[in-house]
Protein backbone atom coordinates (compact mmCIF):
# COMPACT_ATOMS: atom_id res chain seq x y z
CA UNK A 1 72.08 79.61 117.57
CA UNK A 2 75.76 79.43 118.61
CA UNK A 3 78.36 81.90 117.76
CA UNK A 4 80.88 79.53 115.84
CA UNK A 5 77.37 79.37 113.07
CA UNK A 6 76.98 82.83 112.46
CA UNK A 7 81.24 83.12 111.96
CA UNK A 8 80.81 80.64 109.57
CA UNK A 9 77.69 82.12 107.81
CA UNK A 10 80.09 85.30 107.53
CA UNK A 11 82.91 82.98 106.30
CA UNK A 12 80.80 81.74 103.47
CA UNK A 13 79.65 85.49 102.25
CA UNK A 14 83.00 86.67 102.41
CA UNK A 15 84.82 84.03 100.61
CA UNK A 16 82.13 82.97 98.13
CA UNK A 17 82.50 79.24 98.69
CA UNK A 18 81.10 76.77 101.15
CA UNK A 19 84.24 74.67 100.45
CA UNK A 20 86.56 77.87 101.37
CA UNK A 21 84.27 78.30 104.65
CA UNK A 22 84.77 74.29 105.58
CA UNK A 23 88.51 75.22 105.52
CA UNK A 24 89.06 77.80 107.89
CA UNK A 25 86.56 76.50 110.32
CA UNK A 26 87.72 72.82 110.67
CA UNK A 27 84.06 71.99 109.01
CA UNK A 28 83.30 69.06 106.35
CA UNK A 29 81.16 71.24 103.32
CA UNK A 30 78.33 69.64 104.86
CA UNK A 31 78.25 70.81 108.28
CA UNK A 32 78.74 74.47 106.66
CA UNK A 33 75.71 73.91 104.30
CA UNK A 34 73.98 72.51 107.22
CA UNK A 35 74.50 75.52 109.53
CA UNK A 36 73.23 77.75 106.26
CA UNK A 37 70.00 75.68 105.78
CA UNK A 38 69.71 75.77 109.80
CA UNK A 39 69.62 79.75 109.17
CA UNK A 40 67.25 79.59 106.81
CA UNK A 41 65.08 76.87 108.15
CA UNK A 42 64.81 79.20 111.49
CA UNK A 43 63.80 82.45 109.90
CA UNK A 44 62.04 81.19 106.99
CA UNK A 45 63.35 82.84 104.02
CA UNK A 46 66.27 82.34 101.95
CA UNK A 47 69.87 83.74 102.91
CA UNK A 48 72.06 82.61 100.11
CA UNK A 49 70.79 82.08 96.29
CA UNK A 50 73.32 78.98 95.00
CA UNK A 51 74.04 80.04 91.81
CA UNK A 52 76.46 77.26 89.76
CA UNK A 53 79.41 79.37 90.09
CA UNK A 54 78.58 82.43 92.60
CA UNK A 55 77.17 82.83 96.10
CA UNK A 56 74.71 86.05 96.38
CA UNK A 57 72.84 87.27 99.18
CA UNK A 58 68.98 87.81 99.32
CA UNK A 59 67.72 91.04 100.65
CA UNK A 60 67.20 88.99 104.27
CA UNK A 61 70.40 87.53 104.10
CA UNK A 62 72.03 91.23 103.65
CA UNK A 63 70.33 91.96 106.94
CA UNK A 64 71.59 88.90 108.44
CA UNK A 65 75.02 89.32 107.42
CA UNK A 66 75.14 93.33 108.72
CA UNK A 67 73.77 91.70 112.13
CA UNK A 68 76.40 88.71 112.28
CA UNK A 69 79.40 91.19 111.47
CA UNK A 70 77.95 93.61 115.01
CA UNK A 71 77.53 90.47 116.70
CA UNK A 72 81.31 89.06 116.48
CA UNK A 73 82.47 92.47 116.44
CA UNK A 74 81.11 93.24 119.73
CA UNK A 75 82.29 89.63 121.22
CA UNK A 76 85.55 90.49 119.59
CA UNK A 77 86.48 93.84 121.56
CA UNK A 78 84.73 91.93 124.67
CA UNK A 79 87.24 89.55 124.32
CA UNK A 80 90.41 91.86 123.60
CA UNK A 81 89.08 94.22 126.61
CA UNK A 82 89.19 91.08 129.18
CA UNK A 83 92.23 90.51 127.34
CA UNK A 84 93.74 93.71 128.04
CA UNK A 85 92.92 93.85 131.98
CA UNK A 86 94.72 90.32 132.48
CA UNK A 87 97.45 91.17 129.98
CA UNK A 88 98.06 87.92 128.17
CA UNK A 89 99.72 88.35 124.67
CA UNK A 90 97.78 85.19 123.03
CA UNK A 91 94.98 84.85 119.92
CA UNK A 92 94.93 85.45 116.44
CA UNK A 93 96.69 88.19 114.25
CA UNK A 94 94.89 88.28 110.83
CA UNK A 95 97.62 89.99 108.81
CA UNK A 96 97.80 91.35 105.42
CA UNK A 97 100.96 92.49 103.60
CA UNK A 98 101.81 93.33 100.01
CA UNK A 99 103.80 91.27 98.16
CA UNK A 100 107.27 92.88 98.58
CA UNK A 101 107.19 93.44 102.22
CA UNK A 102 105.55 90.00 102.73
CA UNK A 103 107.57 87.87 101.19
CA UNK A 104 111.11 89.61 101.67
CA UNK A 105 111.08 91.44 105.34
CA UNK A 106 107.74 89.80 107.24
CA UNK A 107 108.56 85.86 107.36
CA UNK A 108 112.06 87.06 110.03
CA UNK A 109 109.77 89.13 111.93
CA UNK A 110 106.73 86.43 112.29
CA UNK A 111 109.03 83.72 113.17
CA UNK A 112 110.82 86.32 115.98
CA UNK A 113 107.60 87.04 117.42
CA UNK A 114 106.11 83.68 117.56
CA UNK A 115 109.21 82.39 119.07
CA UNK A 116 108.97 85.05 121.69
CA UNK A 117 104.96 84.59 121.72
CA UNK A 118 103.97 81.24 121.55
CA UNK A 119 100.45 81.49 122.30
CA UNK A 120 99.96 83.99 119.04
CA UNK A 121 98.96 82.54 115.65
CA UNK A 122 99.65 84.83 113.08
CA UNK A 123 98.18 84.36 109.49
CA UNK A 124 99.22 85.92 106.71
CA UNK A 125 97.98 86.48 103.57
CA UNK A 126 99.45 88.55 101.06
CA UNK A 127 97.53 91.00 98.87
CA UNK A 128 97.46 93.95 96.59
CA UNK A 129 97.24 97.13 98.58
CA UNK A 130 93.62 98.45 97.29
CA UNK A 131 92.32 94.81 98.89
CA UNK A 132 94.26 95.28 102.17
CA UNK A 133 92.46 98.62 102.66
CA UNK A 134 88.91 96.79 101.47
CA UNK A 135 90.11 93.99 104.02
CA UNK A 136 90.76 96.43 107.19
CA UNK A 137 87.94 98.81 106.75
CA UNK A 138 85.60 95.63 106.33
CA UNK A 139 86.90 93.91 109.45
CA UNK A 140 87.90 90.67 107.16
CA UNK A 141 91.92 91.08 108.53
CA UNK A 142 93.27 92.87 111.73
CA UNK A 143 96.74 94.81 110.34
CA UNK A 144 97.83 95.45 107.09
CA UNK A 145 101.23 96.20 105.97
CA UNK A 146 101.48 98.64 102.70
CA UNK A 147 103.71 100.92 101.20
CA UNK A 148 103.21 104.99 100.67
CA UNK A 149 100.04 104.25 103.43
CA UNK A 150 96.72 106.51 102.24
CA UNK A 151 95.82 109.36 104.53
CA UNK A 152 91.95 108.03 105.71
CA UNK A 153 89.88 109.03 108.59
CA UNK A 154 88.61 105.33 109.14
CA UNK A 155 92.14 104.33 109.66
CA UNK A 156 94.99 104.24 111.94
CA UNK A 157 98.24 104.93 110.79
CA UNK A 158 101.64 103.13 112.61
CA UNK A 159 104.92 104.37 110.33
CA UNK A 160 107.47 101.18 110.58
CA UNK A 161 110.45 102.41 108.59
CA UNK A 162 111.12 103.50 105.37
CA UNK A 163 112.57 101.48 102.06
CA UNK A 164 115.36 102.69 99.81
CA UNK A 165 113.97 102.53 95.99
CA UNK A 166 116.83 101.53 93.55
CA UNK A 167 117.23 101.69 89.42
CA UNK A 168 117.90 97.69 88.18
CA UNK A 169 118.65 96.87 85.54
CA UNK A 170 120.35 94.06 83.14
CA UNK A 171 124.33 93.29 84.10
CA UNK A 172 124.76 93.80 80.34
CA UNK A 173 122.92 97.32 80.16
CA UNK A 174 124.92 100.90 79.46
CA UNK A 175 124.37 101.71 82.97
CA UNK A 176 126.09 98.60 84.61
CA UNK A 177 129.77 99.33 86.32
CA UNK A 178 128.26 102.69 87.63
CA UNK A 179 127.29 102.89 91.36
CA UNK A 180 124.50 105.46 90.89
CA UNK A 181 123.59 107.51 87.83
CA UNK A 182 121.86 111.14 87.28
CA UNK A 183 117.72 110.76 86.99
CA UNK A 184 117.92 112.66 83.52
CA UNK A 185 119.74 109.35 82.54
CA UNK A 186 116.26 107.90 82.32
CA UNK A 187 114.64 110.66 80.47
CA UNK A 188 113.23 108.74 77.29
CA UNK A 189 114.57 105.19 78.79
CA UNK A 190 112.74 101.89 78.03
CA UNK A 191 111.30 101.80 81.20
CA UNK A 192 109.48 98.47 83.31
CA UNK A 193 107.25 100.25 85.34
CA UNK A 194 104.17 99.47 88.49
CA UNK A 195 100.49 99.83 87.13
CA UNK A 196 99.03 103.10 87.77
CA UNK A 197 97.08 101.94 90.92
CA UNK A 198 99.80 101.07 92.55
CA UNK A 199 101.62 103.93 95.45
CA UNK A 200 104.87 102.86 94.93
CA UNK A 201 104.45 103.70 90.99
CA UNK A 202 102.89 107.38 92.11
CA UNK A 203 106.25 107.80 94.26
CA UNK A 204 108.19 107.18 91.32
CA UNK A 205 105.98 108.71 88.79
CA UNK A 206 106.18 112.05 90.91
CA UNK A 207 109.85 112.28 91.50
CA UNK A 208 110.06 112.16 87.52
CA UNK A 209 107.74 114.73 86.95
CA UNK A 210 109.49 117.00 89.55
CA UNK A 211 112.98 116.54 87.64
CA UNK A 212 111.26 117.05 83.95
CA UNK A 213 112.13 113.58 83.54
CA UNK A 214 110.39 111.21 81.33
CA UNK A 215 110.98 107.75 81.03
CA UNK A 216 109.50 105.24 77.65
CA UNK A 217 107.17 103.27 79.38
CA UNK A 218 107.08 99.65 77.75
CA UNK A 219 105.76 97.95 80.26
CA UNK A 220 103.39 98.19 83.73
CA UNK A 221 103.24 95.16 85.77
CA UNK A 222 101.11 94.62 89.15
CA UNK A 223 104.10 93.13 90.95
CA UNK A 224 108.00 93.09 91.76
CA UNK A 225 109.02 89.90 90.97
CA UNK A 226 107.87 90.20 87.17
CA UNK A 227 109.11 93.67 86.78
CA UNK A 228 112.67 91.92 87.92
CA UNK A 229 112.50 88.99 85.58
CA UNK A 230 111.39 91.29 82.64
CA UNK A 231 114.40 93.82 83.04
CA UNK A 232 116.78 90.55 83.47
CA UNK A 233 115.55 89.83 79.78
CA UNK A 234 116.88 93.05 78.70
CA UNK A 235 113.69 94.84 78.05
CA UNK A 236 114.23 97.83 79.50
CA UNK A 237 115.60 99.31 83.08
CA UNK A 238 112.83 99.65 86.34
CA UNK A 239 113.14 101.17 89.65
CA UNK A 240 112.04 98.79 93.03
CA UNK A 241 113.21 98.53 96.87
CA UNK A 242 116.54 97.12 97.42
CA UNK A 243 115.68 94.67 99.95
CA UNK A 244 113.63 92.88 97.10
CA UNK A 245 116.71 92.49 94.75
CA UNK A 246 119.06 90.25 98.07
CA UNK A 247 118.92 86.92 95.53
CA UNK A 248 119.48 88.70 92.33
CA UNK A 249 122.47 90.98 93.66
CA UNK A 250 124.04 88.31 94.96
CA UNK A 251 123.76 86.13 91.65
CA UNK A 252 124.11 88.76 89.66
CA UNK A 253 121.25 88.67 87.40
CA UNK A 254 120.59 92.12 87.97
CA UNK A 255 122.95 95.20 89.02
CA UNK A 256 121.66 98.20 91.58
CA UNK A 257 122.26 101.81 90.93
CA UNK A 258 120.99 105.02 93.03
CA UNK A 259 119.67 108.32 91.82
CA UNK A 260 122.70 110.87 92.50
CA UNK A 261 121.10 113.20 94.87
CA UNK A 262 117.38 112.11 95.07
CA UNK A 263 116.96 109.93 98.23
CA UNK A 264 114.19 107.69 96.80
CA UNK A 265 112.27 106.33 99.87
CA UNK A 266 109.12 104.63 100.43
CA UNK A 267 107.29 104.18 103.71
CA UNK A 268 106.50 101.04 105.14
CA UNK A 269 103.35 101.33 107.62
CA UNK A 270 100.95 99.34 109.95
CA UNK A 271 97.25 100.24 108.92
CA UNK A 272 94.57 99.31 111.31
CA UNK A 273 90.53 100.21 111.57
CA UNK A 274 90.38 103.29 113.60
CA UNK A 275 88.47 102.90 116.74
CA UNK A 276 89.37 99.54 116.68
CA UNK A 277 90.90 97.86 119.88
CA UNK A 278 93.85 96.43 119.75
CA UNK A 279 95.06 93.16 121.73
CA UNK A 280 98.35 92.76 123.48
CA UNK A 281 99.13 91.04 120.75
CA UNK A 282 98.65 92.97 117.58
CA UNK A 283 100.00 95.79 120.01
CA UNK A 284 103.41 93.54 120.47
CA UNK A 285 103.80 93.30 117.02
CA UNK A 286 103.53 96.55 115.58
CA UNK A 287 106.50 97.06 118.01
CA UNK A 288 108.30 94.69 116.41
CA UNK A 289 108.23 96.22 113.10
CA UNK A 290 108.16 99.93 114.43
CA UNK A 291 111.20 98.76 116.39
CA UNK A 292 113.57 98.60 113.16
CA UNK A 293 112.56 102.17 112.11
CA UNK A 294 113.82 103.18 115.74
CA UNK A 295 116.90 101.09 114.84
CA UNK A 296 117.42 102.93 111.53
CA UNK A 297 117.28 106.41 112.92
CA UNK A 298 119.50 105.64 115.30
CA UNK A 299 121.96 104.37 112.55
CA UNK A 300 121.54 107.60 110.75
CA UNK A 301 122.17 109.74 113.71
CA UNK A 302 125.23 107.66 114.71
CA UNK A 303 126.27 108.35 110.63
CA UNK A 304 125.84 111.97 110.82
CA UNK A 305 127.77 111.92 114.55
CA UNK A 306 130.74 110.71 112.90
């Protein structure tokens, strides 16, 4: 049984679709359902019950599956150890990011390292951040980007830099024409606000509660570009990193304003399985990004100097 069969076997558990599996491994859907009934003709049992609309596996193919993910790990860190002793920066990067950081910072920083790599593919997918931590710890993507990362013992931790959070709100609300405004301006305030899963809401939510400060929560929403087209209707103010608000400041759709006094930050990390190796590559490019938090200390020091 070759290899490239039991990655696709894995491919079809993971994304629940034969079709979905044919994709990412170059297959027609009937080479991948051939492969599967290959499986099962060689063990004799069932792996996969073909429900309509959902893909389950059988008690054997549970087995299987928990055998197949060893398997490629092992032939994984063989191949990033061989990699290591020749060191060639080349392969895949399976990345995840969340939303913000994905589509705002990431796409400058992929294109700068595949133009300085060339023999790395990077994909990347973007995701909410309780899937990117499902994703790692399951081996289904190499690095994850998040925000606020979670303290785990299965994980590895690599800081990047850290994210100034800003109050938006409508160009024609009360608190337009100010450059920053107290955070007891928000007590009781129609507020657009992250849902409660979400780290960058528990940032916010406990800098209000250590200032006494609370807000009218009229909406939560699971990402930044709806909280940013809901507070340009005029529903109510929010608070979300500057670098996601480049279009709308500079069309105007939306006005910035900082918290006198409170230096609202979140941090922007590389998560990784612990005890996981890591190639040249994925090495290279946590670099990269821990490269501009190197960048923006040395701004601040320079700032304080003079």
């Amino acid at each position: 049984m070759q290899i490239r069969t039991l990655k696709t076997f894995c491919d079809v558990v993971e994304l629940h679709s034969f079709s979905e599996a044919a994709k990412v491994n170059h297959l027609t859907q009937s080479a991948v359902s051939q492969q599967i009934s290959h499986i099962e003709s060689e063990y004799g049992v069932r792996m996969i019950e073909r429900a309509q609309r959902n893909l389950t596996l059988t008690p054997a193919g549970e087995v299987f599956y928990r055998a197949c993910k060893d398997i490629l790990k092992r032939l994984e860190d063989v191949r990033l150890e061989i990699s290591e002793l020749s060191n060639v920066v080349a392969g895949t990067i399976k990345l995840e990011s969340i939303y913000t950081i994905g589509l705002h910072d990431l796409p400058q920083y992929v294109k700068d390292f595949m133009s300085a790599y060339p023999d790395v593919q990077i994909h990347l997918t973007y995701r909410q951040s309780a899937e990117i931590y499902q994703d790692i710890l399951s081996n289904m993507a190499h690095l994850g980007v998040v925000a606020q990362p979670q303290k785990n013992r299965q994980l590895d931790i690599y800081p990047c830099w850290k994210e100034k959070l800003v109050v938006i709100a409508n160009p024609s609300h009360k608190f337009a024409g100010q450059k920053s405004i107290p955070i007891t301006a928000l007590d009781k305030e129609p507020f657009i606000t992250f849902e409660r899963n979400i780290p960058t809401r528990k940032l916010i939510d406990k800098t209000f509660r250590q200032h006494g400060v609370q807000p009218q929560i009229v909406m939560m929403l699971d990402n930044i570009e709806t909280i940013k087209r809901v507070v340009e209707n005029g529903t109510g103010v929010s608070i979300v990193p500057i670098h996601s608000l480049r279009t709308e400041l500079k069309d105007g759709t939306l006005v910035a304003l900082e918290l006198e006094g409170i230096p609202l930050e979140r941090e922007i990390a590389v998560i990784s399985k612990k005890g996981r190796i890591l190639s040249n590559a994925e090495k290279k490019f946590i670099d990269l990004l821990r490269g501009k938090l190197q960048l923006e200390k040395k701004g601040s020091q320079m700032a304080v100097a003079s």
